[in-house]
N, C-alpha and C. Protein backbone atom coordinates (compact mmCIF):
# COMPACT_ATOMS: atom_id res chain seq x y z
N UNK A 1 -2.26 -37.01 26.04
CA UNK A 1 -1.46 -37.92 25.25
C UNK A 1 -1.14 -37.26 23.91
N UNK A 2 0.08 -37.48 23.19
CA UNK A 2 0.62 -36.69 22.16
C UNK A 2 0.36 -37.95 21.15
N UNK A 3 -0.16 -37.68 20.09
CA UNK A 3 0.33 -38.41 19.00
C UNK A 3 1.25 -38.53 18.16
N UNK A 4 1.92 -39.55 17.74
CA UNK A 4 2.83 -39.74 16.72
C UNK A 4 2.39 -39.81 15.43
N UNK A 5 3.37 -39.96 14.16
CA UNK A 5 3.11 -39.78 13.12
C UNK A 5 3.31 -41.37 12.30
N UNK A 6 3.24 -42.60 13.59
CA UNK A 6 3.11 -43.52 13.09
C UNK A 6 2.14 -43.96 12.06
N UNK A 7 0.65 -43.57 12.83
CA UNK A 7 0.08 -44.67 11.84
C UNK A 7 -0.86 -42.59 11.16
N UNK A 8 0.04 -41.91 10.91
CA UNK A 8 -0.07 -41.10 9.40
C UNK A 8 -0.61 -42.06 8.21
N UNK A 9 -1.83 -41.52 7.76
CA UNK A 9 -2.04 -42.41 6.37
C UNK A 9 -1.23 -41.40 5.29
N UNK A 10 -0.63 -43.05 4.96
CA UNK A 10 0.37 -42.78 3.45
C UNK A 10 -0.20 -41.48 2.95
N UNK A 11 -1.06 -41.06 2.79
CA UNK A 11 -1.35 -40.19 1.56
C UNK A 11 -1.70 -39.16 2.12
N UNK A 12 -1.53 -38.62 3.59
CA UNK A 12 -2.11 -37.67 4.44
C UNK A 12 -1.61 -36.35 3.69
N UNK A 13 -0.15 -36.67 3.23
CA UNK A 13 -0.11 -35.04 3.40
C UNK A 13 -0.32 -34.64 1.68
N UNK A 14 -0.23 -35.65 0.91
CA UNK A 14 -0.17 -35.51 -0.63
C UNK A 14 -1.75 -35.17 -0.41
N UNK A 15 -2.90 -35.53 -0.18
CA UNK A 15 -3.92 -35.31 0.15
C UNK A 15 -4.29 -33.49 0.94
N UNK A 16 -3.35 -33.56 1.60
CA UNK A 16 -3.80 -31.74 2.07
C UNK A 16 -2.92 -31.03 0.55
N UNK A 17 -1.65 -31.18 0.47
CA UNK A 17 -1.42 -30.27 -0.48
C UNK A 17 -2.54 -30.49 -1.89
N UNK A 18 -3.27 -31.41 -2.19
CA UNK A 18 -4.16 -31.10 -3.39
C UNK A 18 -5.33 -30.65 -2.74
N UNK A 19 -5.96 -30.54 -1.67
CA UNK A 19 -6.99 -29.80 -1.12
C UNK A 19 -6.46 -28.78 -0.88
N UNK A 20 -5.63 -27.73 -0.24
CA UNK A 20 -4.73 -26.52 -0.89
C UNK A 20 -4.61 -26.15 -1.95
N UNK A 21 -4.41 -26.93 -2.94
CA UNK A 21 -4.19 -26.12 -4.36
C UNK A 21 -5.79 -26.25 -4.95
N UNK A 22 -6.27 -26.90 -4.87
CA UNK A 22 -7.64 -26.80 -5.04
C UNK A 22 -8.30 -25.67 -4.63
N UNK A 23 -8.56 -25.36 -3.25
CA UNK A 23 -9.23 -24.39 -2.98
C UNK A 23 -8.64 -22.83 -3.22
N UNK A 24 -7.11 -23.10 -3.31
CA UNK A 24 -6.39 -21.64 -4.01
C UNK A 24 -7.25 -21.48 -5.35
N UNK A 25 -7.27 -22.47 -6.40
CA UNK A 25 -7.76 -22.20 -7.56
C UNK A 25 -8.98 -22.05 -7.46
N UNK A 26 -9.76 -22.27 -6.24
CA UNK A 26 -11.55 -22.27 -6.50
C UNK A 26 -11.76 -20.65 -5.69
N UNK A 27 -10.67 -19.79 -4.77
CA UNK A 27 -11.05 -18.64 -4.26
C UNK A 27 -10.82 -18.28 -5.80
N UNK A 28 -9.52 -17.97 -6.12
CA UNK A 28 -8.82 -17.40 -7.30
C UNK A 28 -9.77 -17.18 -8.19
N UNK A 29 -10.13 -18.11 -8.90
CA UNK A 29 -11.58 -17.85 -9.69
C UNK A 29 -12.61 -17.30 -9.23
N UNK A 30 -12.97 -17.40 -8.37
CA UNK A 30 -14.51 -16.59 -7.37
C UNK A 30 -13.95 -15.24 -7.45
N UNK A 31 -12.69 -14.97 -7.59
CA UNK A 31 -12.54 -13.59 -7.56
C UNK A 31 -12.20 -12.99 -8.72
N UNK A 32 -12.18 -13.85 -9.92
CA UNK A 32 -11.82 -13.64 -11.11
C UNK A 32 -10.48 -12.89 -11.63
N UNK A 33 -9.49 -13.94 -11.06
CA UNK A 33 -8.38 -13.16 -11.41
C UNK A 33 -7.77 -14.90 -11.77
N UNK A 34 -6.88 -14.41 -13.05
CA UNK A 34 -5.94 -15.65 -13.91
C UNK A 34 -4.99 -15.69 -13.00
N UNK A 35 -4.44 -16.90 -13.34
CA UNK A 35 -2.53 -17.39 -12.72
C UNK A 35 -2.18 -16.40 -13.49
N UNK A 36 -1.72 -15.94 -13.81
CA UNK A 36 -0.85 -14.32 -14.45
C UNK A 36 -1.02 -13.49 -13.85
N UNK A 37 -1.90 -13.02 -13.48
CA UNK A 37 -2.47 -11.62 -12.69
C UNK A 37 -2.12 -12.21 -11.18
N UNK A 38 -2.20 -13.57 -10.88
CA UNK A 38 -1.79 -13.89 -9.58
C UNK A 38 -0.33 -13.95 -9.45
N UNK A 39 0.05 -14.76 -9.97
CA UNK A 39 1.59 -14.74 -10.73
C UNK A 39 2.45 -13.19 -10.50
N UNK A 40 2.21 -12.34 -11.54
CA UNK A 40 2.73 -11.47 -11.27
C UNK A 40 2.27 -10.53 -10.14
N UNK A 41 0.90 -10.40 -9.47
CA UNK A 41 0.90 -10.15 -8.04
C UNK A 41 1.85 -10.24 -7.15
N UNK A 42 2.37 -11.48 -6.92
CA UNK A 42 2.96 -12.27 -5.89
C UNK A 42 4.47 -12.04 -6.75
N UNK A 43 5.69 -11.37 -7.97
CA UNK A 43 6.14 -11.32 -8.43
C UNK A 43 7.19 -12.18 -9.08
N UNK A 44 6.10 -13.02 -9.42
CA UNK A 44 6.67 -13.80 -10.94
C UNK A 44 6.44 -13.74 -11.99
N UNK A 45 6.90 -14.30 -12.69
CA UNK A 45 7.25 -13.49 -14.45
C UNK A 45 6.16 -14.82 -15.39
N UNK A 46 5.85 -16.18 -14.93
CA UNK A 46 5.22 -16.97 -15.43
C UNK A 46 4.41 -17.44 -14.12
N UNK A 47 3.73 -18.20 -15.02
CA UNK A 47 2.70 -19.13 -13.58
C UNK A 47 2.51 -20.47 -13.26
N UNK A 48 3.89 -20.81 -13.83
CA UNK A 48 4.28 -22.04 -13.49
C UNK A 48 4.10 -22.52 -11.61
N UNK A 49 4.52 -21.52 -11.05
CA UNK A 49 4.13 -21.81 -9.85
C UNK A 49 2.51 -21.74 -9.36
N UNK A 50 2.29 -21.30 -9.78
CA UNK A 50 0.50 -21.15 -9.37
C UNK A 50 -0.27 -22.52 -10.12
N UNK A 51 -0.11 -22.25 -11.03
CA UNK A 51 -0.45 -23.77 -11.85
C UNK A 51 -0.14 -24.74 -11.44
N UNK A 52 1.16 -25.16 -11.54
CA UNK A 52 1.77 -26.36 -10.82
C UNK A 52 0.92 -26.51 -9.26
N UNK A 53 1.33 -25.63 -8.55
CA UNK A 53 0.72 -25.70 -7.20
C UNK A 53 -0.96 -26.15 -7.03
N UNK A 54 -1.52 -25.68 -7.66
CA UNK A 54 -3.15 -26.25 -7.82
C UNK A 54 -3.54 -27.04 -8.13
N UNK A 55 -2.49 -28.07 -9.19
CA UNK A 55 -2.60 -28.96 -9.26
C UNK A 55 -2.16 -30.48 -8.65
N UNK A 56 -1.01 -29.65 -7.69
CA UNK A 56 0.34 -30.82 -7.20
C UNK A 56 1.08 -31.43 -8.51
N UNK A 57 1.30 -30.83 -9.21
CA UNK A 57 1.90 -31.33 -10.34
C UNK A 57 3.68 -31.48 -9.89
N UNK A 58 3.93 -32.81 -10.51
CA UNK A 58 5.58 -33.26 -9.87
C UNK A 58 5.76 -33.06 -8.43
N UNK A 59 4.63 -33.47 -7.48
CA UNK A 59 5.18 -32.85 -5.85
C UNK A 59 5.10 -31.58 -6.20
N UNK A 60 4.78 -30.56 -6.86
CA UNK A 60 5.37 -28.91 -6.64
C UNK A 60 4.17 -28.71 -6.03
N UNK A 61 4.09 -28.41 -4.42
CA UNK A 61 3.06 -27.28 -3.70
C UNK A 61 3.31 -26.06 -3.35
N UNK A 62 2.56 -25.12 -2.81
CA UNK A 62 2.14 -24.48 -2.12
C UNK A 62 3.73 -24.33 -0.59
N UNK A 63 4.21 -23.24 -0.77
CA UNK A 63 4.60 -23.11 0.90
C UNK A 63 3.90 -22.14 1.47
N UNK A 64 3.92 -21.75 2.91
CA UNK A 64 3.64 -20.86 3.73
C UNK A 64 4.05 -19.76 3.58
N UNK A 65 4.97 -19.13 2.72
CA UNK A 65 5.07 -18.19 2.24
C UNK A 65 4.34 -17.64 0.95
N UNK A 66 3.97 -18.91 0.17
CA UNK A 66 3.05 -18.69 -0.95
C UNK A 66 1.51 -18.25 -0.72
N UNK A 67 1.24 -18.78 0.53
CA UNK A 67 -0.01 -19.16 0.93
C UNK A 67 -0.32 -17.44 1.55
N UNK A 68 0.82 -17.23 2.42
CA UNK A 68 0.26 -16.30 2.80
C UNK A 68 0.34 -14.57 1.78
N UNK A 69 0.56 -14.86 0.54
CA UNK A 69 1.03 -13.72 0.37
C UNK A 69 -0.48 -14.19 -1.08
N UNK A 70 -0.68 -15.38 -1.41
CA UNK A 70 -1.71 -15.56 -1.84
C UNK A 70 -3.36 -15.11 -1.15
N UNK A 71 -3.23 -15.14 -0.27
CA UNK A 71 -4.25 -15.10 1.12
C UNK A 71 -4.51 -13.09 0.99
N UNK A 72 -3.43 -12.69 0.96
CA UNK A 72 -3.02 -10.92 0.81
C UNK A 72 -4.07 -11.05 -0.42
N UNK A 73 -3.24 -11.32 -1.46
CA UNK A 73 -3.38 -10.78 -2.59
C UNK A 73 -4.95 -11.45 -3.26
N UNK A 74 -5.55 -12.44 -2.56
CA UNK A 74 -7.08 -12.73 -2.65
C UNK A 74 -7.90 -12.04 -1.65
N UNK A 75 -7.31 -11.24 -0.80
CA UNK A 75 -8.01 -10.83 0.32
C UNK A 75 -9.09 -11.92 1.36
N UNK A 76 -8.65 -12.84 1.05
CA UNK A 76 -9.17 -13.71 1.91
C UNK A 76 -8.51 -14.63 3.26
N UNK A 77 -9.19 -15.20 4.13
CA UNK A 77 -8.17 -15.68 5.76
C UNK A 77 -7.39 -16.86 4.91
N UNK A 78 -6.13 -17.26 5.50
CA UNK A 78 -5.52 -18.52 4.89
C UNK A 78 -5.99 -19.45 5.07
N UNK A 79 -6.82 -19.35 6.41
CA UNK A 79 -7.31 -20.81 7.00
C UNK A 79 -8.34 -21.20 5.79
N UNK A 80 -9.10 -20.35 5.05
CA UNK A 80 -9.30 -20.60 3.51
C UNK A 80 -9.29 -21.35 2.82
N UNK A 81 -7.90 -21.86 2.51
CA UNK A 81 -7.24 -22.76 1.85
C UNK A 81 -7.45 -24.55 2.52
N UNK A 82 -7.58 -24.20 3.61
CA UNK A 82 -7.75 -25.53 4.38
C UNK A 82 -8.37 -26.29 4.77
N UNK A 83 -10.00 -25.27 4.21
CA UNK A 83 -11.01 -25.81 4.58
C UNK A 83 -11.52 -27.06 3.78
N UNK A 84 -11.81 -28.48 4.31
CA UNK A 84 -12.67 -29.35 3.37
C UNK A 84 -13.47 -28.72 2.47
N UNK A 85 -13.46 -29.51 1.02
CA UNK A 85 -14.31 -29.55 -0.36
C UNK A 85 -15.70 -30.10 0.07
């Protein structure tokens, strides 16, 4: 049997993207590297995206392209990011 995305709780997915940006910011630190040094890793000029993203600030998350090039540049698996706090 397939499930639908009826009875999705309201807050399912606002709920994974802040457990995502959470655990980005809790490897990130274990490895001791700033949103800047991640930031310009991943080649941006500020860290508005890294910041924003860890926090879910305005809806701004995390995509699958962020994730995985974050995942590179922490040297750690993506599935990482996904694991329960």
């Amino acid at each position: 049997m397939i499930k639908d995305c009826e009875n999705l709780p309201d807050n399912y997915i606002e709920n994974m993207h802040k457990l995502v940006g959470t655990n980005v910011k809790r490897l990130r630190e274990e490895k001791n590297i700033s949103q800047l040094k991640l930031s310009q890793a991943m080649g941006y000029k500020s860290v508005s995206t890294i910041s924003c993203g860890e926090i879910y600030l305005n809806n701004i998350h995390f995509n699958i392209e962020h994730l995985a090039k974050i995942a590179y540049i922490l040297d750690v698996d993506i599935c990482e990011f996904f694991k329960p706090i």
